[in-house]
Every structure is written in structure tokens, then in C-alpha cells.
C-alpha atoms as a PDB file:
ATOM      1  CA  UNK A   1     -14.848  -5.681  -0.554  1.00  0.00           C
ATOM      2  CA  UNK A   2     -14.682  -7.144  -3.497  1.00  0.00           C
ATOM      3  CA  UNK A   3     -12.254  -7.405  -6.830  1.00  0.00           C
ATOM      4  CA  UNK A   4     -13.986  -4.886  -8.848  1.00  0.00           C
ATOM      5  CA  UNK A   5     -13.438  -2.246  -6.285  1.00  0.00           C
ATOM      6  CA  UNK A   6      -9.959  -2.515  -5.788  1.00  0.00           C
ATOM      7  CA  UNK A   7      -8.012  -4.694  -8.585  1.00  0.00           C
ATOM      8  CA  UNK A   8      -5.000  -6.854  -7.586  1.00  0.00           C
ATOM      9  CA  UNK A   9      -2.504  -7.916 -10.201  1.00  0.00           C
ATOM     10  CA  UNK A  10       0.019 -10.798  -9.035  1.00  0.00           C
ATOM     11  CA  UNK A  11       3.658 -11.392 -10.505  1.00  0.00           C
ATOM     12  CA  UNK A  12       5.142 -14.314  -8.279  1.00  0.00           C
ATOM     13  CA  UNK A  13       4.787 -13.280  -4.529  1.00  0.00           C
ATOM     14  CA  UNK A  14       4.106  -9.650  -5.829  1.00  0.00           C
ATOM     15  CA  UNK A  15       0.810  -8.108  -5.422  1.00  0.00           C
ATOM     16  CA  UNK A  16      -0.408  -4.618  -6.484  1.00  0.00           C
ATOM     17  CA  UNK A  17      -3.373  -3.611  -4.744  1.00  0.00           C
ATOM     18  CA  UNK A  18      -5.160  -0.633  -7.172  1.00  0.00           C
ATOM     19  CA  UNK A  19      -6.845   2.121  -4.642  1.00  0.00           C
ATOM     20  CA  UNK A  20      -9.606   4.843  -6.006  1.00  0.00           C
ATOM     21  CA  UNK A  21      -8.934   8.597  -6.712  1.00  0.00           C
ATOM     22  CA  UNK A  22     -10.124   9.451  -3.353  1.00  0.00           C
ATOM     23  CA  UNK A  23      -9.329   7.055  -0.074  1.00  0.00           C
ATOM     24  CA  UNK A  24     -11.401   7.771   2.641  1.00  0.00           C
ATOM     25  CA  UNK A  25     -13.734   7.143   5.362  1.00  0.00           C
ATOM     26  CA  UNK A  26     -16.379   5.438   2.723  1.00  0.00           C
ATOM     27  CA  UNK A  27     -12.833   2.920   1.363  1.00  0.00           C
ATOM     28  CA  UNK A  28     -10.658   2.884   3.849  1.00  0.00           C
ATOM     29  CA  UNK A  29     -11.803  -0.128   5.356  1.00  0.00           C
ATOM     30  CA  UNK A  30     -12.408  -2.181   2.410  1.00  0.00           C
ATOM     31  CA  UNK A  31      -8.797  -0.862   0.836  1.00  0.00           C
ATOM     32  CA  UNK A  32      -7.324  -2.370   3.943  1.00  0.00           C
ATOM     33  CA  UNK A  33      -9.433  -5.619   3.856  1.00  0.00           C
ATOM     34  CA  UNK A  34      -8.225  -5.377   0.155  1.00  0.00           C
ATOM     35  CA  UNK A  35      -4.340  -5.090   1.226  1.00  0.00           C
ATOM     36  CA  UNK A  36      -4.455  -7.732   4.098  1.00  0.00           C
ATOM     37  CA  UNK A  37      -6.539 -10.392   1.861  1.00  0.00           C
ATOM     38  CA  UNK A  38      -3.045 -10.148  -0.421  1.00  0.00           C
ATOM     39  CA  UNK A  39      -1.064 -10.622   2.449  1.00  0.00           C
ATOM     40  CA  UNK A  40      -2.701 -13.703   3.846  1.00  0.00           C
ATOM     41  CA  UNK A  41      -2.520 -15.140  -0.040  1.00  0.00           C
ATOM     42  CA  UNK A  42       1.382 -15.010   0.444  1.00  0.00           C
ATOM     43  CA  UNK A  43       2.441 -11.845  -0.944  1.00  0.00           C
ATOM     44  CA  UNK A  44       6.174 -11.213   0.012  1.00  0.00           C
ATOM     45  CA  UNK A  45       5.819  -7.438  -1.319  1.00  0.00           C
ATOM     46  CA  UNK A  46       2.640  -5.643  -1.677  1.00  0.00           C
ATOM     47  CA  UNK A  47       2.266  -2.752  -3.308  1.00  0.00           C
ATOM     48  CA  UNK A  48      -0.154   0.056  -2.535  1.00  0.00           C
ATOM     49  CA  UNK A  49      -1.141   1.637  -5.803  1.00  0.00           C
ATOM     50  CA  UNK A  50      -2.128   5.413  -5.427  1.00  0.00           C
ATOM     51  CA  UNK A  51      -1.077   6.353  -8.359  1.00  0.00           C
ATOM     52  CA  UNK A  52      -4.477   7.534  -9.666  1.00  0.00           C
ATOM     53  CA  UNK A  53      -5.347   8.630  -5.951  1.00  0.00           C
ATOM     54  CA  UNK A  54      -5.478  12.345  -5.415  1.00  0.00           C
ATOM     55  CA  UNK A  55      -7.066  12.549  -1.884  1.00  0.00           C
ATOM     56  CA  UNK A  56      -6.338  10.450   1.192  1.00  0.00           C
ATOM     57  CA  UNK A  57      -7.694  11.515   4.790  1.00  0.00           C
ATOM     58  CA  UNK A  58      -6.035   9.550   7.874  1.00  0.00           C
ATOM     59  CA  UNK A  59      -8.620   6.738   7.644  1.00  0.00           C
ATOM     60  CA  UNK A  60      -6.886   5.824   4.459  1.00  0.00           C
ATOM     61  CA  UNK A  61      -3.361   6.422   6.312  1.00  0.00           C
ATOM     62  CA  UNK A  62      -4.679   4.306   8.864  1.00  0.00           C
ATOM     63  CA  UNK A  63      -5.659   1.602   6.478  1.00  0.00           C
ATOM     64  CA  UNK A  64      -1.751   1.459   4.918  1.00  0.00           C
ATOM     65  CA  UNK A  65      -0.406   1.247   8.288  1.00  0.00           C
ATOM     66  CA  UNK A  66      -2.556  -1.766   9.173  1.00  0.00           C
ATOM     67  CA  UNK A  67      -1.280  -3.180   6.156  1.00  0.00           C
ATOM     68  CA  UNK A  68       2.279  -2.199   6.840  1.00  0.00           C
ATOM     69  CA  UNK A  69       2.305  -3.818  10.341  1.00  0.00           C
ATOM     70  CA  UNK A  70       0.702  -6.981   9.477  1.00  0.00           C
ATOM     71  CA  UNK A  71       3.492  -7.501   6.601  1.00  0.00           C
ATOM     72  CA  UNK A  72       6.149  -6.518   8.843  1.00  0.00           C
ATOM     73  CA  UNK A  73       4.607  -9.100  11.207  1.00  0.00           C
ATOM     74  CA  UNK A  74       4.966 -11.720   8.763  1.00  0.00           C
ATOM     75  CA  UNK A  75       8.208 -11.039   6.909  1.00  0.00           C
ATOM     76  CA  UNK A  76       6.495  -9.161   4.203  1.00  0.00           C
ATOM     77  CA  UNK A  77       6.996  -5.615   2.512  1.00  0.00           C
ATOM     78  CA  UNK A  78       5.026  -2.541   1.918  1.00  0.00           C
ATOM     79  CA  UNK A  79       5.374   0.329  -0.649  1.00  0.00           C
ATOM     80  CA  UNK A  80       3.425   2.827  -1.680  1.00  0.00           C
ATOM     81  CA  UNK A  81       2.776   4.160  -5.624  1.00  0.00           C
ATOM     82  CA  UNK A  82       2.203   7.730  -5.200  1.00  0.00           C
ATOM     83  CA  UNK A  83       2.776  10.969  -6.877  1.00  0.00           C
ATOM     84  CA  UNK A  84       0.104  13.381  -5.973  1.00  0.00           C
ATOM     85  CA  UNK A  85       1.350  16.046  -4.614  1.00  0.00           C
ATOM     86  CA  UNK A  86      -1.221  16.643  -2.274  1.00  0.00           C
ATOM     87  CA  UNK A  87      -1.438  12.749  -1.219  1.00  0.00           C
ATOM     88  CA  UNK A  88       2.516  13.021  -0.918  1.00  0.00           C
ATOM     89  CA  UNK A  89       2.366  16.306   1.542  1.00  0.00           C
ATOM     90  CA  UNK A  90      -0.196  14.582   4.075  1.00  0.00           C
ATOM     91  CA  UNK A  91       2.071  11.581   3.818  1.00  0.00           C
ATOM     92  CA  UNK A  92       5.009  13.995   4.816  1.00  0.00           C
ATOM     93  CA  UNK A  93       2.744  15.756   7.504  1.00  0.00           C
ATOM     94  CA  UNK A  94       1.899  12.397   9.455  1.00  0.00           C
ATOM     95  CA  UNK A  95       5.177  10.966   8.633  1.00  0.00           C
ATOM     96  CA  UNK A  96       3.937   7.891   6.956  1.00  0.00           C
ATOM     97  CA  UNK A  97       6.902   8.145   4.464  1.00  0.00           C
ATOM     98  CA  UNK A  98       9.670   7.508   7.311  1.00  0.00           C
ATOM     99  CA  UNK A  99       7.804   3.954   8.232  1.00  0.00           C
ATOM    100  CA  UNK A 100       6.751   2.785   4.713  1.00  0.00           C
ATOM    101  CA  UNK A 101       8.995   3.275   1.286  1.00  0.00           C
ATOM    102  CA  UNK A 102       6.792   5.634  -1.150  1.00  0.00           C
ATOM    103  CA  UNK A 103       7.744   5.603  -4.505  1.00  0.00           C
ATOM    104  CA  UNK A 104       6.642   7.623  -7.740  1.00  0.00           C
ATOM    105  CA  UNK A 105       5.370   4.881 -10.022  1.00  0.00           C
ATOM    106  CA  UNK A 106       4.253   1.525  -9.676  1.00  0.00           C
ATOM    107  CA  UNK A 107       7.329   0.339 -11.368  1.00  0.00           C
ATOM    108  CA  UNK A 108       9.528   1.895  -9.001  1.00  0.00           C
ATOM    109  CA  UNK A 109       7.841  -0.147  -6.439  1.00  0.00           C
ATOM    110  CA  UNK A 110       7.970  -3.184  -8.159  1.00  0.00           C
ATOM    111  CA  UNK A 111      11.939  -2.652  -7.939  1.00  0.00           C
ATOM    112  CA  UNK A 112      14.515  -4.937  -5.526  1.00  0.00           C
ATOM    113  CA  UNK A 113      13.196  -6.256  -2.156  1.00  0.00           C
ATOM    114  CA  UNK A 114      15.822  -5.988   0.142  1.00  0.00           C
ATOM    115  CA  UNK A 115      17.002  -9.110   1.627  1.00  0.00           C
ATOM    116  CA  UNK A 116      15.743 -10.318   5.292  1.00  0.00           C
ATOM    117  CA  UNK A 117      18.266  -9.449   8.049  1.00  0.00           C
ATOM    118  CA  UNK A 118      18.278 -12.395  10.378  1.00  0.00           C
ATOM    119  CA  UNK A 119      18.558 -11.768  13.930  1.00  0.00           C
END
């Protein structure tokens, strides 16, 4: 894994993780070693950047769940910048976009964090 293979920008506790055009069996693991590296920095929202991503198989799924559970875990947040439509219908098929917020653009992402409920 490294920093060339999958950028991260930071703005405060915000971190945008970029992934490839294709997330796969050959990424997947390094994307989610990517994602949870942000996480343990202190991201409070981390944001999955598909944007430019136009295939994802369920090892890549599998890789934004991971992700998804170890923020929940620690009080943090997941979305997902996606618009291709054929990354957006297997995300519909497995259900991934009932568990994790997907929006269009990275911007859209970027927008309000909900506040914490306490319990």
C-alpha cells in the first residue's frame, strides 16, 4: 500500500481516500489498508472516492464494508463518491447502499456529518 496508489487528501478530520478505475481482487486489500490507515490517523468522516471507478467486484465491496464497520466502531463516518452506473447497480444488488450513504460527487460527500446520537 502505499500513497501513490491510492491518494488521500485531508481537510480537518476529513479524509478522501482516491480508489482506481477498477477495484478488485488485485486492490481490494490495499484500498482497505488505504481506508483504515485514515481511520486510525483520526478521520471523523472518510470518504471513499469512486468517482473515476467503473468496476468493483465484491472483494472491493468487501473492502468498504471493513472500512464502514471499523468507523462505525469508532464514532466515525463512511460515504461513498460514486456515479458509475454499473458500480452503482452492484452496489444496489448487494445492498451496500442501505448500510453506507453513496453519493454522486465527492463534494456531495464532503457535505454535513450528522451529529452523534448519544445513548
Amino acid at each position: 500500500m502505499s500513497e501513490e496508489e491510492f491518494p488521500v487528501r485531508w481537510s480537518g478530520a476529513t479524509a478522501v481516500v482516491e480508489l482506481p478505475a477498477e477495484v478488485d481482487l488485485t486492490v481490494a486489500d490495499a484500498a482497505r489498508e488505504a481506508m483504515l490507515a485514515a481511520l486510525n490517523q483520526g478521520a471523523a468522516l472518510l470518504v471513499a472516492d469512486m468517482t473515476a471507478t467503473t468496476f468493483c467486484d465484491s472483494s472491493g465491496i468487501t473492502a468498504i464494508v471493513r472500512a464502514a464497520r471499523r468507523a462505525s466502531a469508532g464514532g466515525a463516518l463512511v460515504r461513498v463518491a460514486a456515479a458509475s452506473p454499473a458500480v452503482l447497480r452492484v452496489f444496489s444488488l448487494v445492498g451496500i447502499d442501505r448500510l453506507i450513504e453513496i453519493r454522486p460527487t465527492v463534494s456531495d460527500a464532503l457535505g454535513p456529518v450528522p451529529a452523534q446520537e448519544q445513548t
